[in-house]
PDB file of N, CA and C in Angstrom:
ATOM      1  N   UNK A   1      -0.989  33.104  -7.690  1.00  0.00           N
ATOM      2  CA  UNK A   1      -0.390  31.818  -7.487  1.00  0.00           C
ATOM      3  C   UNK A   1       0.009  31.253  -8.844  1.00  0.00           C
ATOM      4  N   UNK A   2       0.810  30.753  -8.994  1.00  0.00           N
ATOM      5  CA  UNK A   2       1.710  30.348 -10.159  1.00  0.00           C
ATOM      6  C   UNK A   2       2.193  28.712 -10.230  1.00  0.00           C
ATOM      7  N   UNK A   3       1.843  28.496 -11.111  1.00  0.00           N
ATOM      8  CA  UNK A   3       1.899  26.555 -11.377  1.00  0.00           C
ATOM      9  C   UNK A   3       3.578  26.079 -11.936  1.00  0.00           C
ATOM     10  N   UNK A   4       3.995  25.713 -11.400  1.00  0.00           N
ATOM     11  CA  UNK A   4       5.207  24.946 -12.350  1.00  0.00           C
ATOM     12  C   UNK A   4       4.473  23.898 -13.238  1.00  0.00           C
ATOM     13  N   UNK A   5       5.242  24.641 -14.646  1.00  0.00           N
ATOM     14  CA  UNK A   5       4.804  23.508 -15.257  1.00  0.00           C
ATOM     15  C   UNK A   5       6.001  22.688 -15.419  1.00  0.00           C
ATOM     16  N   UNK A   6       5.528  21.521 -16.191  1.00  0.00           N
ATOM     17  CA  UNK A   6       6.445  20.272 -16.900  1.00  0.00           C
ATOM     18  C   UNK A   6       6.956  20.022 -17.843  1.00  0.00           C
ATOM     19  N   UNK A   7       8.185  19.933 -18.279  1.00  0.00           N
ATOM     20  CA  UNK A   7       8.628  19.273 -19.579  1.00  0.00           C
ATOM     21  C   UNK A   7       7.911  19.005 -20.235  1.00  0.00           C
ATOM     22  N   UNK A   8       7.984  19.129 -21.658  1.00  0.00           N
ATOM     23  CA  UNK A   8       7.100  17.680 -22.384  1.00  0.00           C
ATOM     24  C   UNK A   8       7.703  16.184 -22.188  1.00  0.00           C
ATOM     25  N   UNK A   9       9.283  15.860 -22.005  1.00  0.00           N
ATOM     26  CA  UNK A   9       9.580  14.773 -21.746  1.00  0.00           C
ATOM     27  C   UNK A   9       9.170  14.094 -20.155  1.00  0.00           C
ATOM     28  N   UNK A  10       9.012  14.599 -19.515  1.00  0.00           N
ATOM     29  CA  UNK A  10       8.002  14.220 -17.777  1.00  0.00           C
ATOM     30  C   UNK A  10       7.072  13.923 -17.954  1.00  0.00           C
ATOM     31  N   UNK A  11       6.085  15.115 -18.752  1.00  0.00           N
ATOM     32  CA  UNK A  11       4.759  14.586 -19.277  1.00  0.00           C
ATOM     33  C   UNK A  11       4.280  13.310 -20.120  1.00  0.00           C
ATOM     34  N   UNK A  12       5.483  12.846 -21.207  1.00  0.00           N
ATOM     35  CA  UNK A  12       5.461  12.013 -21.786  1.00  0.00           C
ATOM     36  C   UNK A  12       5.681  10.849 -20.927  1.00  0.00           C
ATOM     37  N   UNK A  13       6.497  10.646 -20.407  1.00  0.00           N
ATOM     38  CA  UNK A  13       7.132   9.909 -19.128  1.00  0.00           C
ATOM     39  C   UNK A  13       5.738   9.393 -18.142  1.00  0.00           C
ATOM     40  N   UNK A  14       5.057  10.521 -17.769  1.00  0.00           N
ATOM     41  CA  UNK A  14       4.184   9.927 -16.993  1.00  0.00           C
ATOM     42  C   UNK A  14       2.984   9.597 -17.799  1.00  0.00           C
ATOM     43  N   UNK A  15       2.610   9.809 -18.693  1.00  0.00           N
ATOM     44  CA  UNK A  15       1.727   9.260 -19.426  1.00  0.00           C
ATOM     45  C   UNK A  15       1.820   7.637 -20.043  1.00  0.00           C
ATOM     46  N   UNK A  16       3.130   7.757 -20.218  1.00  0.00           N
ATOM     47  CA  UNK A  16       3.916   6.400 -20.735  1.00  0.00           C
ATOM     48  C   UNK A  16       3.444   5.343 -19.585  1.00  0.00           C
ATOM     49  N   UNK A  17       4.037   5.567 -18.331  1.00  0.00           N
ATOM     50  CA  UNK A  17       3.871   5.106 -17.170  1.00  0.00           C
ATOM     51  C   UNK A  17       2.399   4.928 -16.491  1.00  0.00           C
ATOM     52  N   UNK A  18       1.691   5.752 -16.894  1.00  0.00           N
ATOM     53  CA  UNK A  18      -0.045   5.350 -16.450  1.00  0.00           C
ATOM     54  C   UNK A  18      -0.642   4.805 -17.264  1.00  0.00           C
ATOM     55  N   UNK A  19      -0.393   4.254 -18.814  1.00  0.00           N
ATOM     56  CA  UNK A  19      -0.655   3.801 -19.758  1.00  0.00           C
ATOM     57  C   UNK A  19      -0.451   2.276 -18.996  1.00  0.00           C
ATOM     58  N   UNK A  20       1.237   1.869 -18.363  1.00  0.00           N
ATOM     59  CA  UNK A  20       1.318   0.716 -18.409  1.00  0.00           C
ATOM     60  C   UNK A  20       1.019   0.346 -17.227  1.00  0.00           C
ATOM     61  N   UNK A  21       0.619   1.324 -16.043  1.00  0.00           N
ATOM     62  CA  UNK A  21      -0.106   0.688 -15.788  1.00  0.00           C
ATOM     63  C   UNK A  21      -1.933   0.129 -15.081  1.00  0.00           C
ATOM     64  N   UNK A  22      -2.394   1.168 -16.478  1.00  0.00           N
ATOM     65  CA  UNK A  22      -3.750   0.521 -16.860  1.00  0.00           C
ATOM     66  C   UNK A  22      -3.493  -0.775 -17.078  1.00  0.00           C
ATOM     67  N   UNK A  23      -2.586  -1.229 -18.672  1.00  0.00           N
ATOM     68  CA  UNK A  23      -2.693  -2.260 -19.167  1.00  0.00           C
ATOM     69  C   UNK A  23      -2.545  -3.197 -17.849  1.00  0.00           C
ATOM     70  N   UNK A  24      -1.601  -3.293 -16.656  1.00  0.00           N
ATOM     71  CA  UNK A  24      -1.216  -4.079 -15.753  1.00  0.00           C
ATOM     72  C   UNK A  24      -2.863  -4.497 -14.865  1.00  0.00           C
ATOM     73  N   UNK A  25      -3.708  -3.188 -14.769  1.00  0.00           N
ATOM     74  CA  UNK A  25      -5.148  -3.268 -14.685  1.00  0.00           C
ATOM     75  C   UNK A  25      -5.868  -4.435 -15.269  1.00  0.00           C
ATOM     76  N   UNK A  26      -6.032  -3.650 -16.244  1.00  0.00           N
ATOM     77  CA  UNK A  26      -6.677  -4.729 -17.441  1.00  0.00           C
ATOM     78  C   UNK A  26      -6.335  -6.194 -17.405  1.00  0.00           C
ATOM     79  N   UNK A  27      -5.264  -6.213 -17.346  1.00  0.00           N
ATOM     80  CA  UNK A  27      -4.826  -8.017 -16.979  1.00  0.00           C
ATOM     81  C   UNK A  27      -5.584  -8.456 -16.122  1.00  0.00           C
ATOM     82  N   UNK A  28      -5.619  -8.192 -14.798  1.00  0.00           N
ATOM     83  CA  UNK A  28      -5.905  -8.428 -13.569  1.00  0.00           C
ATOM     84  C   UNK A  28      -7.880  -8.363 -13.944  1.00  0.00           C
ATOM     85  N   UNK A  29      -8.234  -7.413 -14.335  1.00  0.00           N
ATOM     86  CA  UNK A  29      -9.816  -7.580 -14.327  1.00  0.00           C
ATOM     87  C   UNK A  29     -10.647  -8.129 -15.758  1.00  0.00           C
ATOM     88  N   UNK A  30      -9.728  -8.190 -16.584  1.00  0.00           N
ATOM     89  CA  UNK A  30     -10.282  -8.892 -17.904  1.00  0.00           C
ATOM     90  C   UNK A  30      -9.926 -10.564 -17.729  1.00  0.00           C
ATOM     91  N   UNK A  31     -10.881 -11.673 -16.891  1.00  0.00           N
ATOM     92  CA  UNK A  31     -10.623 -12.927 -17.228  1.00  0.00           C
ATOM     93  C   UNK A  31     -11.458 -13.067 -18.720  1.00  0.00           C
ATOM     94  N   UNK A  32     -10.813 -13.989 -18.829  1.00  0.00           N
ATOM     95  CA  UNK A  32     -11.551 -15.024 -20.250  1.00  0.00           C
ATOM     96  C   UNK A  32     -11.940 -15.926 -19.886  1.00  0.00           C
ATOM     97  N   UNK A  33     -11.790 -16.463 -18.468  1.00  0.00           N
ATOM     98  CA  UNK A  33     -12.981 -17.933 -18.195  1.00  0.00           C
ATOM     99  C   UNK A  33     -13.800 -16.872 -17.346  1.00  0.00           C
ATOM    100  N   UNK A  34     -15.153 -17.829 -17.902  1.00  0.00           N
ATOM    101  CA  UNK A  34     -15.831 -18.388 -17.074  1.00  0.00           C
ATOM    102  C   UNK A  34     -17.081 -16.533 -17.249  1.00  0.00           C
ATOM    103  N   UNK A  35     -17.627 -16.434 -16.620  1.00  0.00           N
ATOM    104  CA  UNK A  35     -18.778 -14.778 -17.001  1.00  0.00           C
ATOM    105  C   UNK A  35     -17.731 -14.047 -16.437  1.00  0.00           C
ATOM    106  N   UNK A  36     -18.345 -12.249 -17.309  1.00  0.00           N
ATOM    107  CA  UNK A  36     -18.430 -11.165 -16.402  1.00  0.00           C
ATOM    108  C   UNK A  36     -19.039 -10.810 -15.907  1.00  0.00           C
ATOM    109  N   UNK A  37     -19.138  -9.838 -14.930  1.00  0.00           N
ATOM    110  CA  UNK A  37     -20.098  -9.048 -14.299  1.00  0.00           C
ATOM    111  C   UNK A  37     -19.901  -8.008 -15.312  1.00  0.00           C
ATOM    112  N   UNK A  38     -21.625  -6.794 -14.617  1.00  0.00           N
ATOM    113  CA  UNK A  38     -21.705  -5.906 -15.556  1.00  0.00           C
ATOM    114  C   UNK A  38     -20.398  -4.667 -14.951  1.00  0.00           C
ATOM    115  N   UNK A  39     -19.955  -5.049 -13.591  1.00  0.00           N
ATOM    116  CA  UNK A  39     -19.347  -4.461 -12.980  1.00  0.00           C
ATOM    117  C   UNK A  39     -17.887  -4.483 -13.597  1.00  0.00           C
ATOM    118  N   UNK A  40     -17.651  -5.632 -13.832  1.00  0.00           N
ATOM    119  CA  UNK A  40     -16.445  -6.007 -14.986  1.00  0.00           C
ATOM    120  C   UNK A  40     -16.237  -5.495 -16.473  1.00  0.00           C
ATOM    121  N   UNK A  41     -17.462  -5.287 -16.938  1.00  0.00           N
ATOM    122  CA  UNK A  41     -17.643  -4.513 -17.987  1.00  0.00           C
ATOM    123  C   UNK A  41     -17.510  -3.552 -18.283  1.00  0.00           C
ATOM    124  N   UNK A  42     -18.320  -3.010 -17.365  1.00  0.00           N
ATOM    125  CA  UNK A  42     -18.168  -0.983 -16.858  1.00  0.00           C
ATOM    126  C   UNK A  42     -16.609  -0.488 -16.682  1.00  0.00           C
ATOM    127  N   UNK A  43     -15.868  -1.333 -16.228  1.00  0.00           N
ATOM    128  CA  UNK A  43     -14.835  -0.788 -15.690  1.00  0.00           C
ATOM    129  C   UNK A  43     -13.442  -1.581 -16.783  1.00  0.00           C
ATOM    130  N   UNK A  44     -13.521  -2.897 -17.296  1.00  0.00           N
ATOM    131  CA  UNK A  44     -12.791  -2.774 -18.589  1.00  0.00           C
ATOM    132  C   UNK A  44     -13.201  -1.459 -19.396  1.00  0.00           C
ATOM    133  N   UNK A  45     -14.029  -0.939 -20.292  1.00  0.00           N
ATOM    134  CA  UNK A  45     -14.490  -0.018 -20.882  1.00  0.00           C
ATOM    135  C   UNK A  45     -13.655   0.951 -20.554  1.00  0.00           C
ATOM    136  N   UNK A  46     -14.104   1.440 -19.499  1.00  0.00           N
ATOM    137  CA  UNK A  46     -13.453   2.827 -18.596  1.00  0.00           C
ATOM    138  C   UNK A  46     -11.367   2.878 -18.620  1.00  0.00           C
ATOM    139  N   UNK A  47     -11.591   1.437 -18.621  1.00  0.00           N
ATOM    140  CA  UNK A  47     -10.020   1.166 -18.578  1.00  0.00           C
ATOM    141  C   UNK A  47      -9.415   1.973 -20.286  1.00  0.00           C
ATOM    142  N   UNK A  48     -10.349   0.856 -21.056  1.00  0.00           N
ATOM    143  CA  UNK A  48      -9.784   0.839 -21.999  1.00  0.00           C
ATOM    144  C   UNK A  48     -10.126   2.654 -22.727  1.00  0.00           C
ATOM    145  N   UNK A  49     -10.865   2.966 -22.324  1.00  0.00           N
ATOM    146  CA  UNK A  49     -11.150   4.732 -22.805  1.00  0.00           C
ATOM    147  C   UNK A  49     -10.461   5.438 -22.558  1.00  0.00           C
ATOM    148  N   UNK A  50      -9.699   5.308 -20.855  1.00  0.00           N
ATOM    149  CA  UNK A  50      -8.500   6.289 -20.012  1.00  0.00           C
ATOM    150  C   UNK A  50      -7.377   5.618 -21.179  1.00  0.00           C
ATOM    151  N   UNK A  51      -7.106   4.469 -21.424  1.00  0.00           N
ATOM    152  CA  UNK A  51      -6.101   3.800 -22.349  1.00  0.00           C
ATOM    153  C   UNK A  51      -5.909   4.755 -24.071  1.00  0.00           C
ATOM    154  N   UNK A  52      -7.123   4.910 -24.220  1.00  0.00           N
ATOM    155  CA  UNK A  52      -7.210   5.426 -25.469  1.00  0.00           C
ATOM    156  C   UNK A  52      -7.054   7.078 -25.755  1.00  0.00           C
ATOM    157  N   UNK A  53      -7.435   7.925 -24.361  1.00  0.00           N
ATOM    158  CA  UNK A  53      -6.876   9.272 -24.223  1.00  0.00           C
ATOM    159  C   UNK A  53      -5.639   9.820 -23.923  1.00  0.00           C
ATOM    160  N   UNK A  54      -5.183   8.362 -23.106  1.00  0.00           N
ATOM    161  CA  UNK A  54      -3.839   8.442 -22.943  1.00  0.00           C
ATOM    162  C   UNK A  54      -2.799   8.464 -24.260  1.00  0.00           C
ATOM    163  N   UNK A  55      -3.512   7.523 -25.263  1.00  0.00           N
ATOM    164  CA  UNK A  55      -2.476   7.638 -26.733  1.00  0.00           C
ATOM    165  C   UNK A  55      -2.645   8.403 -27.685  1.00  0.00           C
ATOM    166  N   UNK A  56      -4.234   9.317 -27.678  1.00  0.00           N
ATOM    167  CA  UNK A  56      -3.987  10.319 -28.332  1.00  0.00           C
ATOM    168  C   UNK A  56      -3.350  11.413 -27.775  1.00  0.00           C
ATOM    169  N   UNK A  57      -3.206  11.857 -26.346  1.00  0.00           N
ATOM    170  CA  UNK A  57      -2.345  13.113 -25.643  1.00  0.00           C
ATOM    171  C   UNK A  57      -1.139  12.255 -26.351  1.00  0.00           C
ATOM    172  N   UNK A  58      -0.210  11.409 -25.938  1.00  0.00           N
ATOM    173  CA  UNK A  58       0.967  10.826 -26.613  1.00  0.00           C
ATOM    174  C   UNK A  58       1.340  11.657 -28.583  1.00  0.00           C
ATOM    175  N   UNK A  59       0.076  11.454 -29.315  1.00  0.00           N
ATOM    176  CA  UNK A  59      -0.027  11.044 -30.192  1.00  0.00           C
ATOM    177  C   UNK A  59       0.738  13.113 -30.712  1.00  0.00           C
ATOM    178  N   UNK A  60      -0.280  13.739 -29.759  1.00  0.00           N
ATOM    179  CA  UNK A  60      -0.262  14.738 -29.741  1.00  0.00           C
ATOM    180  C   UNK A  60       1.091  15.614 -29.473  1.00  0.00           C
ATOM    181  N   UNK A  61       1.783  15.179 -28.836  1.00  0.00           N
ATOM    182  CA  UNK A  61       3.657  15.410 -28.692  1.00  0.00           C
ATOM    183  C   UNK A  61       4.540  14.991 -29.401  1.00  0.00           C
TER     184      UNK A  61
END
């Protein structure tokens, strides 16, 4: 069985595109009023880590 692979410009493309929208994430679950939960925490983090693998693969093309 045999995989098609992808461009590097598709790949870039969709990386570009799941990058923005984590950040669109992040908006939505990072308030600044008022507490977080630890549940809010856990999962900014997680956001921001998928965010940060995403720009070194980028970084990497």
């Amino acid at each position: 069985m045999s995989i098609a692979t992808q461009n590097s410009s598709t790949i870039s493309e969709t990386l570009k595109a799941r990058k923005d929208h984590l950040t669109g994430l992040l908006k939505i679950v990072d308030t600044q009023i008022g507490k977080s939960t630890a549940t809010q925490k856990l999962t900014i983090t997680a956001i921001k880590a998928e965010m940060g693998l995403i720009e070194h693969m980028l970084k990497k093309r």
